[in-house]
Protein backbone atom coordinates (compact mmCIF):
# COMPACT_ATOMS: atom_id res chain seq x y z
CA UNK A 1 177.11 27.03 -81.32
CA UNK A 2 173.56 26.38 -80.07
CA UNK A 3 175.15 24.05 -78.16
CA UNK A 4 178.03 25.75 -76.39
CA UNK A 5 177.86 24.94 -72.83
CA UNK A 6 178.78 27.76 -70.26
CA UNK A 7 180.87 27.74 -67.71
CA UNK A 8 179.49 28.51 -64.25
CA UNK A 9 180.47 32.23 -64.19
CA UNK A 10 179.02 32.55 -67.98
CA UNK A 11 176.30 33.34 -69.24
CA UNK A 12 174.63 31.24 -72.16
CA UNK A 13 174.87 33.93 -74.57
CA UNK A 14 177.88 35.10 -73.02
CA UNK A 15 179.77 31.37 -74.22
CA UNK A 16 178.11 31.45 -77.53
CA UNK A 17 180.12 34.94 -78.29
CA UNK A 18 183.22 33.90 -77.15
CA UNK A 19 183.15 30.94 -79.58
CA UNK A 20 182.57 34.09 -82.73
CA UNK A 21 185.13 35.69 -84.10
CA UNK A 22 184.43 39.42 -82.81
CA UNK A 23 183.39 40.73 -86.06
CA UNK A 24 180.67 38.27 -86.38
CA UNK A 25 176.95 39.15 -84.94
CA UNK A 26 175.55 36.38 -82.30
CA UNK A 27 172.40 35.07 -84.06
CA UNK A 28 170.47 33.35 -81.40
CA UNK A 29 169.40 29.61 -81.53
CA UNK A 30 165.67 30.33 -80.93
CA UNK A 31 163.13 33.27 -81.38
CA UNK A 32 160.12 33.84 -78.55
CA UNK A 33 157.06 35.92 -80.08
CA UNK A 34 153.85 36.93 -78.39
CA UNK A 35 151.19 36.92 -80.79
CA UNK A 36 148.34 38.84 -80.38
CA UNK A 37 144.38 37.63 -80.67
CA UNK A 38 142.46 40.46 -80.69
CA UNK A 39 139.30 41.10 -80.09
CA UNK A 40 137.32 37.86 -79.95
CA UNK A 41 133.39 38.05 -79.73
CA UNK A 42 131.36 36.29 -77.04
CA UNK A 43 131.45 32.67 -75.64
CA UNK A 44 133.39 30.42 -77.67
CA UNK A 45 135.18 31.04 -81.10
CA UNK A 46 138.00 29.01 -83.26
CA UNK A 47 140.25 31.50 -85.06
CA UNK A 48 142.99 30.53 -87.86
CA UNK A 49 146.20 31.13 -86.35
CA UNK A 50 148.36 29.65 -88.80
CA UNK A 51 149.75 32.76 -91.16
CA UNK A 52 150.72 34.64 -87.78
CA UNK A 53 152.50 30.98 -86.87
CA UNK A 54 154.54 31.18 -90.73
CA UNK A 55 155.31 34.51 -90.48
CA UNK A 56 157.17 33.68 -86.88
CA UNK A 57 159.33 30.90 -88.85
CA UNK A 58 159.81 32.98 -91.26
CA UNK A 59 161.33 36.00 -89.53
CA UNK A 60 163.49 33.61 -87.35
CA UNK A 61 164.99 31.60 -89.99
CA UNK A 62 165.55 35.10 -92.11
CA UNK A 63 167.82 35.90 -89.61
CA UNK A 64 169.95 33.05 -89.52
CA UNK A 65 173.45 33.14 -91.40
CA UNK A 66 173.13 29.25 -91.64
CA UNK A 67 171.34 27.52 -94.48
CA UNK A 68 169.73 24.84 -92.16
CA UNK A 69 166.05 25.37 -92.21
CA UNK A 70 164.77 22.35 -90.20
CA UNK A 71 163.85 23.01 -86.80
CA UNK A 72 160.86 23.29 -84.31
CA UNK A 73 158.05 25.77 -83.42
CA UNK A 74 156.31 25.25 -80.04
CA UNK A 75 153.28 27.05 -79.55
CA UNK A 76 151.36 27.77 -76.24
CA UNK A 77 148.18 29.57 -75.18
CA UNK A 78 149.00 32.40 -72.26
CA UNK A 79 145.49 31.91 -70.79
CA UNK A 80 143.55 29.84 -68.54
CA UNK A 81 140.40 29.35 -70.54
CA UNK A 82 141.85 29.35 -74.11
CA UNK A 83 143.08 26.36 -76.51
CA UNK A 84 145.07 25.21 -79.11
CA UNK A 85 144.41 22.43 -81.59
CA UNK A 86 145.86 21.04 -85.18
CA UNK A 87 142.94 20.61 -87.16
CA UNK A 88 140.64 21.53 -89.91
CA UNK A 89 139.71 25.24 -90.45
CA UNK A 90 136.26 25.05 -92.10
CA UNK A 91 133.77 27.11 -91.42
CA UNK A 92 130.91 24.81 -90.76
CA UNK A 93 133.37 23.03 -89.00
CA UNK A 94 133.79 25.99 -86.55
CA UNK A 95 130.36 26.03 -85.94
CA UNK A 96 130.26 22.11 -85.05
CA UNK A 97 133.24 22.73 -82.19
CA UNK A 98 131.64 25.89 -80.53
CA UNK A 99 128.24 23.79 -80.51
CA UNK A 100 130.09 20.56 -79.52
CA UNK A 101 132.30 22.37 -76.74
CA UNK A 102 128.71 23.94 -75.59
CA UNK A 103 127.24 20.54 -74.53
CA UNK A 104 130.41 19.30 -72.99
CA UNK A 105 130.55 21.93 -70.20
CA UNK A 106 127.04 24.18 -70.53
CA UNK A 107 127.88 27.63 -69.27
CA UNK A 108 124.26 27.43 -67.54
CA UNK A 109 125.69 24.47 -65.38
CA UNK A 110 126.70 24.32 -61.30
CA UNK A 111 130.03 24.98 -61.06
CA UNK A 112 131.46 25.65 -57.23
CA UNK A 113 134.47 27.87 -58.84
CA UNK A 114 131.41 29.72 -60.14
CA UNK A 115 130.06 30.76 -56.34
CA UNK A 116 131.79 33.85 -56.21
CA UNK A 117 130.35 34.39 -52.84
CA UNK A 118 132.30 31.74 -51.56
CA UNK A 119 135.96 32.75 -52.64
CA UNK A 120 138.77 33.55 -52.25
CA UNK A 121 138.29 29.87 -50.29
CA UNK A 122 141.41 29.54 -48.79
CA UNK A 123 144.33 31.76 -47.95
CA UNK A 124 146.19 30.45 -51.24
CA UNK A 125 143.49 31.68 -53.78
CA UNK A 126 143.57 34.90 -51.82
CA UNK A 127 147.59 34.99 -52.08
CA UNK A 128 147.04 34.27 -55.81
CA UNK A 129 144.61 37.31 -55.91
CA UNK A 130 146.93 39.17 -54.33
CA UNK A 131 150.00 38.51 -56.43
CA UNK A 132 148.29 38.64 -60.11
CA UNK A 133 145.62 41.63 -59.09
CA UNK A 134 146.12 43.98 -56.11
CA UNK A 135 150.12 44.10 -55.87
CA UNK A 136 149.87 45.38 -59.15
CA UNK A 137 147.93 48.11 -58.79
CA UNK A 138 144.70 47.01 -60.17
CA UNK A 139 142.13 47.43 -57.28
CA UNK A 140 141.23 45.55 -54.35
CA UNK A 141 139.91 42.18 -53.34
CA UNK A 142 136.27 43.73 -53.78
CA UNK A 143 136.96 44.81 -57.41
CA UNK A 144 138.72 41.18 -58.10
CA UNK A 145 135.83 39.98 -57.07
CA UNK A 146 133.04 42.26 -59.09
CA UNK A 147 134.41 41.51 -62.19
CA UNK A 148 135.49 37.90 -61.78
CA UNK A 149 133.07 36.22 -64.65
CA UNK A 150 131.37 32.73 -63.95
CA UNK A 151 133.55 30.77 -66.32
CA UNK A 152 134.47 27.09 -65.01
CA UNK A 153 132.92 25.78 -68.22
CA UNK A 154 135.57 27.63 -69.97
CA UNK A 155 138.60 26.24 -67.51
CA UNK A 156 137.57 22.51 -68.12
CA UNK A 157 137.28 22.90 -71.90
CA UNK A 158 140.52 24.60 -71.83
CA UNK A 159 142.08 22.03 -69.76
CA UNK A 160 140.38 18.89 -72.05
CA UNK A 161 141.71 20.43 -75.23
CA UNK A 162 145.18 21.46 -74.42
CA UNK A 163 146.68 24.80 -74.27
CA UNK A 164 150.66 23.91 -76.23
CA UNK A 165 151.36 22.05 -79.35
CA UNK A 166 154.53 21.56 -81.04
CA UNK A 167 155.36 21.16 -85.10
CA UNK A 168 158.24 20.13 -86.70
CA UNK A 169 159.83 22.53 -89.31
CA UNK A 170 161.15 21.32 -92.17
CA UNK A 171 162.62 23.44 -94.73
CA UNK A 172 161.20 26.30 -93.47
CA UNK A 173 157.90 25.71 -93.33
CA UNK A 174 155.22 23.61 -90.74
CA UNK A 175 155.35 19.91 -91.52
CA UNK A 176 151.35 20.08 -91.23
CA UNK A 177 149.36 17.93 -93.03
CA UNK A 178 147.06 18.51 -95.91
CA UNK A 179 143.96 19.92 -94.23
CA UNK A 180 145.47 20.51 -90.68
CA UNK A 181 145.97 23.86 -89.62
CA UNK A 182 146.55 25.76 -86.25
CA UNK A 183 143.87 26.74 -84.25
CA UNK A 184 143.04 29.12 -81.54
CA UNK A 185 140.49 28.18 -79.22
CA UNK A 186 139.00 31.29 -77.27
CA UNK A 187 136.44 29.53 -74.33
CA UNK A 188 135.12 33.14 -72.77
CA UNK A 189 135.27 35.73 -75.14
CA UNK A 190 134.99 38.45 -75.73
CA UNK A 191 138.95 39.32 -75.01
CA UNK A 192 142.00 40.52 -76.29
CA UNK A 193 144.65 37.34 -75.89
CA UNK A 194 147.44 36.42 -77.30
CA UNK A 195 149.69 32.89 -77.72
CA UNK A 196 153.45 32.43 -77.23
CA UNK A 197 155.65 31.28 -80.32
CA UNK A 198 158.96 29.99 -80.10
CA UNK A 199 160.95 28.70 -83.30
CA UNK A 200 164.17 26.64 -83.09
C-alpha cells in the first residue's frame, strides 16, 4: 500500500484508501515529528537526543497493523546554526567538541555577515527579511536588525558538521552502534529549537 501510485486526479492518501476495504483505518507509511530542544544555555552545547529519537519509532511502528518493523528514521535540524552528529555521548567528551568547535570558528573572529551595519546587502537578503520577519508581523527592518546576533561562527560550524542524518531501523529499534548515539549540536545558544523526525 505504501506504494500505491495515484492517479492524476488522486490524491496519495486518497489511492491508498481506495485499495482498503472501507472498514479498515488508513495507517500511513511514514510519521513526521517536531521535536522540541528547549532551552539551551549559551554558546555551544551537545545534548543527547536519542530517547526523544526511540520514542518517535516507537509511536510510529505502534501504530502499524503490520508486523514489519524494519524501516528508516531521517532526522534533520530546523535551524541555521545547529547540528546533528552520530557519536559518543560522554561528558568529557562534550566538553572536548564545544572547546574543539571554539578554535575552528572563534566567535571573537572577522566575519563580514557579522557587520550588521552593512546589511541587508542586497535586495535578496532584504526580500528574505521581509518574507521570514516583517510579513509576519514581527517588527520592522530596524527591529530585524537590533536583534540580529553576530553569529557567522555558528553558520560555518553548522554547515561543516551537517544538519540531517539518517539510521536504519531494524526491528524496531536504531541500528546504532555500540557507543554511537544521536546528537544535537546547538552553535548559538541560548534558544528554544527543535529537530524534525520522520520514521518509515
Amino acid at each position: 500500500l505504501c506504494g500505491a501510485r495515484p492517479s492524476r486526479r488522486q490524491s496519495p492518501a486518497a489511492a491508498v484508501a481506495a485499495a482498503l476495504p472501507s472498514s479498515q483505518a488508513v495507517v500511513p507509511c511514514f510519521t513526521y515529528t517536531n521535536v522540541p530542544v528547549e532551552d539551551t544555555p549559551a554558546g555551544i552545547s551537545v545534548h543527547d537526543i536519542t530517547p526523544q529519537i526511540r520514542a518517535c519509532v516507537a509511536a510510529h511502528f505502534a501504530n502499524r497493523r503490520s508486523n514489519q518493523r524494519d524501516g528508516v528514521v531521517h532526522i534533520i535540524s530546523r535551524h541555521t546554526t545547529t547540528a546533528l552528529s552520530i557519536n559518543e555521548d560522554e561528558s568529557r567528551l562534550r566538553e572536548d567538541i564545544v572547546a574543539f568547535l571554539q578554535k575552528l570558528a572563534p566567535s571573537d573572529a572577522a566575519y563580514k555577515h557579522n557587520d550588521l551595519h552593512l546589511r541587508p546587502a542586497s535586495k535578496k537578503d532584504r526580500a528574505a527579511i521581509d518574507r521570514n520577519w516583517m510579513s509576519q508581523g514581527k517588527g520592522t527592518l530596524e527591529e530585524f536588525m537590533a536583534q540580529e546576533p553576530q553569529n557567522a561562527h555558528s553558520h560555518l560550524l553548522a554547515m561543516m558538521l551537517g544538519q540531517s542524518e539518517s539510521i536504519p531501523i531494524v526491528g524496531g529499534d536504531l541500528a546504532l552502534g555500540q557507543w554511537q548515539s544521536v546528537l544535537f549540536i546547538d552553535l548559538d545558544g541560548p534558544r528554544t529549537r527543535s529537530v524534525g523526525v520522520q520514521v518509515m
